[in-house]
Protein backbone atom coordinates (compact mmCIF):
# COMPACT_ATOMS: atom_id res chain seq x y z
CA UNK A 1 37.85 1.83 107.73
CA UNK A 2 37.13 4.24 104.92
CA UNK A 3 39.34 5.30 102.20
CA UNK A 4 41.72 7.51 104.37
CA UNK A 5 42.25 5.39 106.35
CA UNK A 6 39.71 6.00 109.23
CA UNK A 7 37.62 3.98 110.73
CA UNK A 8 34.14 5.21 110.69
CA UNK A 9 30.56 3.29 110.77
CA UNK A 10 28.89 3.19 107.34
CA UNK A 11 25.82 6.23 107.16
CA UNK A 12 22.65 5.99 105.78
CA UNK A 13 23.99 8.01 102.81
CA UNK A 14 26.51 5.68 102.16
CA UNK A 15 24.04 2.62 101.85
CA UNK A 16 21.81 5.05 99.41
CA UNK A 17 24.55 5.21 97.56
CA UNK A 18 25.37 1.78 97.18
CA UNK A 19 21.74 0.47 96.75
CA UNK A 20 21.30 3.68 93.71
CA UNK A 21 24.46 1.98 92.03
CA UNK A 22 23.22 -1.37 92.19
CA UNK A 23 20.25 -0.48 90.65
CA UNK A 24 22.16 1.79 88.12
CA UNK A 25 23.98 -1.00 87.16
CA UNK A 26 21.50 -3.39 86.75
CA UNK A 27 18.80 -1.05 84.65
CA UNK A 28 21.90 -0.69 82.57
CA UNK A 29 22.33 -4.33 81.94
CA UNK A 30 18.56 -4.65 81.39
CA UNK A 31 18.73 -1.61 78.50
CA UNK A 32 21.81 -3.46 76.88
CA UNK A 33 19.32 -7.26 77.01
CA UNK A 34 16.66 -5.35 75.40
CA UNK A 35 18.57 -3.72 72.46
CA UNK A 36 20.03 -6.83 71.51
CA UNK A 37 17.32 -8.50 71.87
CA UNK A 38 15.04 -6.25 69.46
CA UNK A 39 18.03 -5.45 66.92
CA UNK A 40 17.97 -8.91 65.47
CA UNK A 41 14.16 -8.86 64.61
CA UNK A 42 14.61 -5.76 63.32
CA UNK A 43 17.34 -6.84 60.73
CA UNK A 44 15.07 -10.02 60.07
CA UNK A 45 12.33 -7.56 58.96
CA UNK A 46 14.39 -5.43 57.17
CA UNK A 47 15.86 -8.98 55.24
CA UNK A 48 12.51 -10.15 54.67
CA UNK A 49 11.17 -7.02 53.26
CA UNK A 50 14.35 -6.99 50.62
CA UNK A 51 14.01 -10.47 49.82
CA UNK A 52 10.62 -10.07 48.81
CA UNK A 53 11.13 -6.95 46.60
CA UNK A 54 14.00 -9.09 44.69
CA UNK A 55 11.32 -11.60 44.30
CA UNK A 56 9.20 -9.36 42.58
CA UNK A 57 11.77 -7.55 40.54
CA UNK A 58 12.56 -11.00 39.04
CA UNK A 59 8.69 -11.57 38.25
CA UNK A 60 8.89 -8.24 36.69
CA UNK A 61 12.51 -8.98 34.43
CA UNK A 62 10.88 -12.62 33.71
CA UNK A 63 7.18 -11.15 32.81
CA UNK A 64 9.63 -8.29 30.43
CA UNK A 65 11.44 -10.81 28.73
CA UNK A 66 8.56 -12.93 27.44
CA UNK A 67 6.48 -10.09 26.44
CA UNK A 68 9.93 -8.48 24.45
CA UNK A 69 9.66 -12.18 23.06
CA UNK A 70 6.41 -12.40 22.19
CA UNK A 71 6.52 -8.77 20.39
CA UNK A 72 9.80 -10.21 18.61
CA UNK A 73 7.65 -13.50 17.41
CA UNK A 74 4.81 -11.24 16.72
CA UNK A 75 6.86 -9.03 14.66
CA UNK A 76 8.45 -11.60 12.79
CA UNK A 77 5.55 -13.08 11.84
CA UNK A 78 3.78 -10.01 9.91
CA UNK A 79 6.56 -9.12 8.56
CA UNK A 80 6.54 -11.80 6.68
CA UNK A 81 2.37 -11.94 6.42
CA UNK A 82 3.24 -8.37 4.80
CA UNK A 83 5.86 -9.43 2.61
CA UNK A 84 3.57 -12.33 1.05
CA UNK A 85 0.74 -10.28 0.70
CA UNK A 86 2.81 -7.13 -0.83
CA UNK A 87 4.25 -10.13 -3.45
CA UNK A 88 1.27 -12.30 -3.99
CA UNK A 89 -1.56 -8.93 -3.83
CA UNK A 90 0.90 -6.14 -5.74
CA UNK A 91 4.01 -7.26 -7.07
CA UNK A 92 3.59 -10.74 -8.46
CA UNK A 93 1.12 -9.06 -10.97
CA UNK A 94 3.11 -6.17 -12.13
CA UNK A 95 6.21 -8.32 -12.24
CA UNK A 96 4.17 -10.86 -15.01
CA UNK A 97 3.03 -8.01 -17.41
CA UNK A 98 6.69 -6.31 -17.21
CA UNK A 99 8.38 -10.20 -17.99
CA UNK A 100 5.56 -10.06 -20.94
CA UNK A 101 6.71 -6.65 -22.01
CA UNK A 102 10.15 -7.94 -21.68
CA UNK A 103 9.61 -11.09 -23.87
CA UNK A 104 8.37 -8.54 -26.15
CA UNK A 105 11.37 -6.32 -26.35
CA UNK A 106 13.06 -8.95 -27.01
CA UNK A 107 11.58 -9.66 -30.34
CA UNK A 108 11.89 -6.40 -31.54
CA UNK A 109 15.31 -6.21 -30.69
CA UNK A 110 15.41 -10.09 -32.62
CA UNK A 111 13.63 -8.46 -35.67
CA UNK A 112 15.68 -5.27 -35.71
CA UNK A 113 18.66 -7.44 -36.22
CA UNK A 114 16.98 -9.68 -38.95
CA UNK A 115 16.28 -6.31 -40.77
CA UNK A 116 19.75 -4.85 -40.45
CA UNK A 117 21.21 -8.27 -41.80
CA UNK A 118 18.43 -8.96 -44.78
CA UNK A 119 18.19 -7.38 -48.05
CA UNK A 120 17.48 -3.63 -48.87
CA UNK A 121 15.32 -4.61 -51.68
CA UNK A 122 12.90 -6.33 -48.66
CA UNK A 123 13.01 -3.00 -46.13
CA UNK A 124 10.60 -1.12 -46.89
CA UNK A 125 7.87 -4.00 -45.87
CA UNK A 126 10.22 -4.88 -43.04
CA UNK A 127 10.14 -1.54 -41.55
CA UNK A 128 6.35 -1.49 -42.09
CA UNK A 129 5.95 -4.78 -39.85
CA UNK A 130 8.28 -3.04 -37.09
CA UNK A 131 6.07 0.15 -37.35
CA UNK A 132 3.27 -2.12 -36.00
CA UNK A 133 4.87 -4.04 -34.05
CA UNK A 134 6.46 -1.07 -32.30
CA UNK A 135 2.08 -0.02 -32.17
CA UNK A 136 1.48 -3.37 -30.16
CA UNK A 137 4.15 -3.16 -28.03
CA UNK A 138 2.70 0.38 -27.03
CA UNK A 139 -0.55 -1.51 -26.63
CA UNK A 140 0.40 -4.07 -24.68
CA UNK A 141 2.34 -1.27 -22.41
CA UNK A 142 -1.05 0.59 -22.00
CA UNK A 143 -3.17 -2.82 -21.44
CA UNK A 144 -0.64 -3.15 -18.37
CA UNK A 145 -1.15 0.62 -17.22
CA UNK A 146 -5.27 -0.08 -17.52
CA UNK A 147 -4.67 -2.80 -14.93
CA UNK A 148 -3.59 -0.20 -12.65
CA UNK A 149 -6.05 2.10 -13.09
CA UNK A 150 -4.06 4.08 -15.63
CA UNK A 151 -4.83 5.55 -18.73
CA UNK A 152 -3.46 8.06 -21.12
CA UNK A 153 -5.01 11.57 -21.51
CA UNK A 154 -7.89 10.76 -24.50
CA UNK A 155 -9.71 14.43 -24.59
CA UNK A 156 -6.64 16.60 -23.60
CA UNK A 157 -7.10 20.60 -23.92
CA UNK A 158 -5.37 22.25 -26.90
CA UNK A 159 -4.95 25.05 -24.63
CA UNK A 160 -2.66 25.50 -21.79
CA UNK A 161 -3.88 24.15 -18.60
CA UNK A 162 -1.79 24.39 -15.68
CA UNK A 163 -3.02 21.10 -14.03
CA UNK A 164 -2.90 18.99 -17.11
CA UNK A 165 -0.05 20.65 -18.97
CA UNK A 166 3.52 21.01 -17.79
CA UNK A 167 5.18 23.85 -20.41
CA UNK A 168 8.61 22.56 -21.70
CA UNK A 169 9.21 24.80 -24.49
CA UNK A 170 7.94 28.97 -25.03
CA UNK A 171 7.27 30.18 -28.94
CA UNK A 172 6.89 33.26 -29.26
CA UNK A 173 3.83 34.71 -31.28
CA UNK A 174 2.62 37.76 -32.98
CA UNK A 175 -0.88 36.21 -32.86
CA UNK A 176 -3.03 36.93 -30.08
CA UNK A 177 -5.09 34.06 -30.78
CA UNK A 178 -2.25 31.43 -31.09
CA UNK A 179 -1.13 32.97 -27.23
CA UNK A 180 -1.17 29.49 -24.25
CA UNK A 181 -2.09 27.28 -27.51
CA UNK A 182 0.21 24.24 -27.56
CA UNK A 183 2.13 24.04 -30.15
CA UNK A 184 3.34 20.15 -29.68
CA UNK A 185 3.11 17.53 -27.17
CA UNK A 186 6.19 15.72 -25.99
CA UNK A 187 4.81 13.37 -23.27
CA UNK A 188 1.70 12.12 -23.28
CA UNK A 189 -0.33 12.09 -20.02
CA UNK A 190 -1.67 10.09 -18.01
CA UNK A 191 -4.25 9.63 -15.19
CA UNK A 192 -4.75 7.71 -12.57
CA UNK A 193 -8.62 7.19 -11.14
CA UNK A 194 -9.84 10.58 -13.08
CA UNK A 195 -6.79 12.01 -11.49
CA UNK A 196 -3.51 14.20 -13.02
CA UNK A 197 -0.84 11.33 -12.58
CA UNK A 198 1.57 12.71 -14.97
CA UNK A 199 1.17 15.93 -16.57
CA UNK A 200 1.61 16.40 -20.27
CA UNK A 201 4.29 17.90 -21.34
CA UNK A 202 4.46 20.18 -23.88
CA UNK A 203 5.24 23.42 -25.87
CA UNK A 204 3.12 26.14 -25.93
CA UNK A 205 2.64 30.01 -28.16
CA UNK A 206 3.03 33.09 -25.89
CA UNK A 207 1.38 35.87 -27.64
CA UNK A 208 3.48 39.00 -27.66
CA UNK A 209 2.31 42.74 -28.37
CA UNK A 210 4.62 44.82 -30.32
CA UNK A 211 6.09 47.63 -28.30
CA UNK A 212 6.56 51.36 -28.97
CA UNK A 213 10.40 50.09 -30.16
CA UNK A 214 9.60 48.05 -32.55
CA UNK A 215 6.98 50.70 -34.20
CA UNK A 216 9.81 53.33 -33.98
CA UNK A 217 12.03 50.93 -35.76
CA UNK A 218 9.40 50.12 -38.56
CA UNK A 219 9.19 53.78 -39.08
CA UNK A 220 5.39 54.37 -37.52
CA UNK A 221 4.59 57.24 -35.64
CA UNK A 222 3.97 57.15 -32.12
CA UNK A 223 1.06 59.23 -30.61
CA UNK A 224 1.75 60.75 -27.11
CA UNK A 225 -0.84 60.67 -24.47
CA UNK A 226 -2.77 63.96 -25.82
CA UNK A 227 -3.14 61.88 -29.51
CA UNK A 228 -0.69 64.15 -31.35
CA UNK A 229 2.32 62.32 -32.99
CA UNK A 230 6.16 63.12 -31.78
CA UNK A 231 7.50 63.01 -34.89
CA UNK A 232 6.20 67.04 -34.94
């Protein structure tokens, strides 16, 4: 009996169809093994590959983090190699001749006070001794400098020379001869190695002509371009 109802015998068509659908059926179960059967290795791969990169991330942060600590240690350790050397090689020397020149402001400034509190009869000699005394102190001041390689200007020009001299002060001068000749020398200078360290300072003469004003005021004539005088 078929769906309606009637009784009929079954066709070759209908067995196709039922064999196609078994098969159907079953290739459909087979598809459904298979993918679940290859996800899982799939997800193992995928697992394995991860795991690995965080392995070698971590090498990577560990191998970072002792060579940041090495180039802290490293650091450390010439900074203070630089600080020794900069104190035992540079600064410990300067630092004993400026205690020196200390100890010897000192005793001025210990005699100075002896002087104002002794007798005026006895100050002339006093401020004699204090005169050279002040001298050595200057010596001793320059002895330091030598050790550094610098010395005060021995030879300097009397005339103005713009990389020895630096002008402080103009005079003027109605002699053409006195013009860029210094007239006194505040600072001394000094060099360092045959080099301009410090300039000297100083002031110089600037030479300057008289001018048609100043012969009108004087009462001189003044002879135009064609050599006659204005004054008619």
């Amino acid at each position: 009996m078929n769906e309606n109802g009637n009784t009929r015998p079954n066709t070759d068509l209908d067995t196709y169809m039922e064999e196609n659908s078994d098969t159907s059926e079953s290739e459909k179960e087979k598809e459904l093994t298979v993918d679940s059967s290859e996800q899982p290795i799939e997800l193992t791969d995928i697992t394995q590959s991860l795991v690995a990169l965080q392995e070698l991330f971590d090498k990577q942060i560990a191998r970072n983090q002792n060579q940041t600590e090495m180039f802290d240690k490293l650091y450390a350790e010439m900074k203070d190699y630089k600080e020794s050397f900069l104190l035992e090689v540079l600064h410990k020397p300067i630092i004993h001749n400026l205690i020196q020149l200390y100890d010897s402001f000192v005793a001025l400034e210990s005699q100075f006070d002896e002087m104002c509190n002794g007798n005026n009869e006895n100050m002339t000699d006093a401020l004699k001794q204090y005169r050279k005394n002040l001298e050595n102190f200057r010596y001793n001041l320059e002895e330091v400098l030598y050790r550094m390689d610098v010395v005060p200007y021995t030879d300097s020009s009397r005339t103005l020379d713009r990389q020895l001299h630096k002008t402080r002060k103009v005079i003027p001068s109605d002699d053409p001869e006195q013009d860029r000749k210094i007239a006194e020398v505040h600072k001394i200078g000094f060099n360092w190695r045959d080099k301009v360290f410090r300039p000297e300072e100083v002031t110089i003469f600037r030479y300057n002509p008289p001018t048609q004003e100043s012969d009108n005021i004087l009462g001189e004539p003044v002879s135009d371009e064609k050599g006659g005088n204005t004054d008619g």
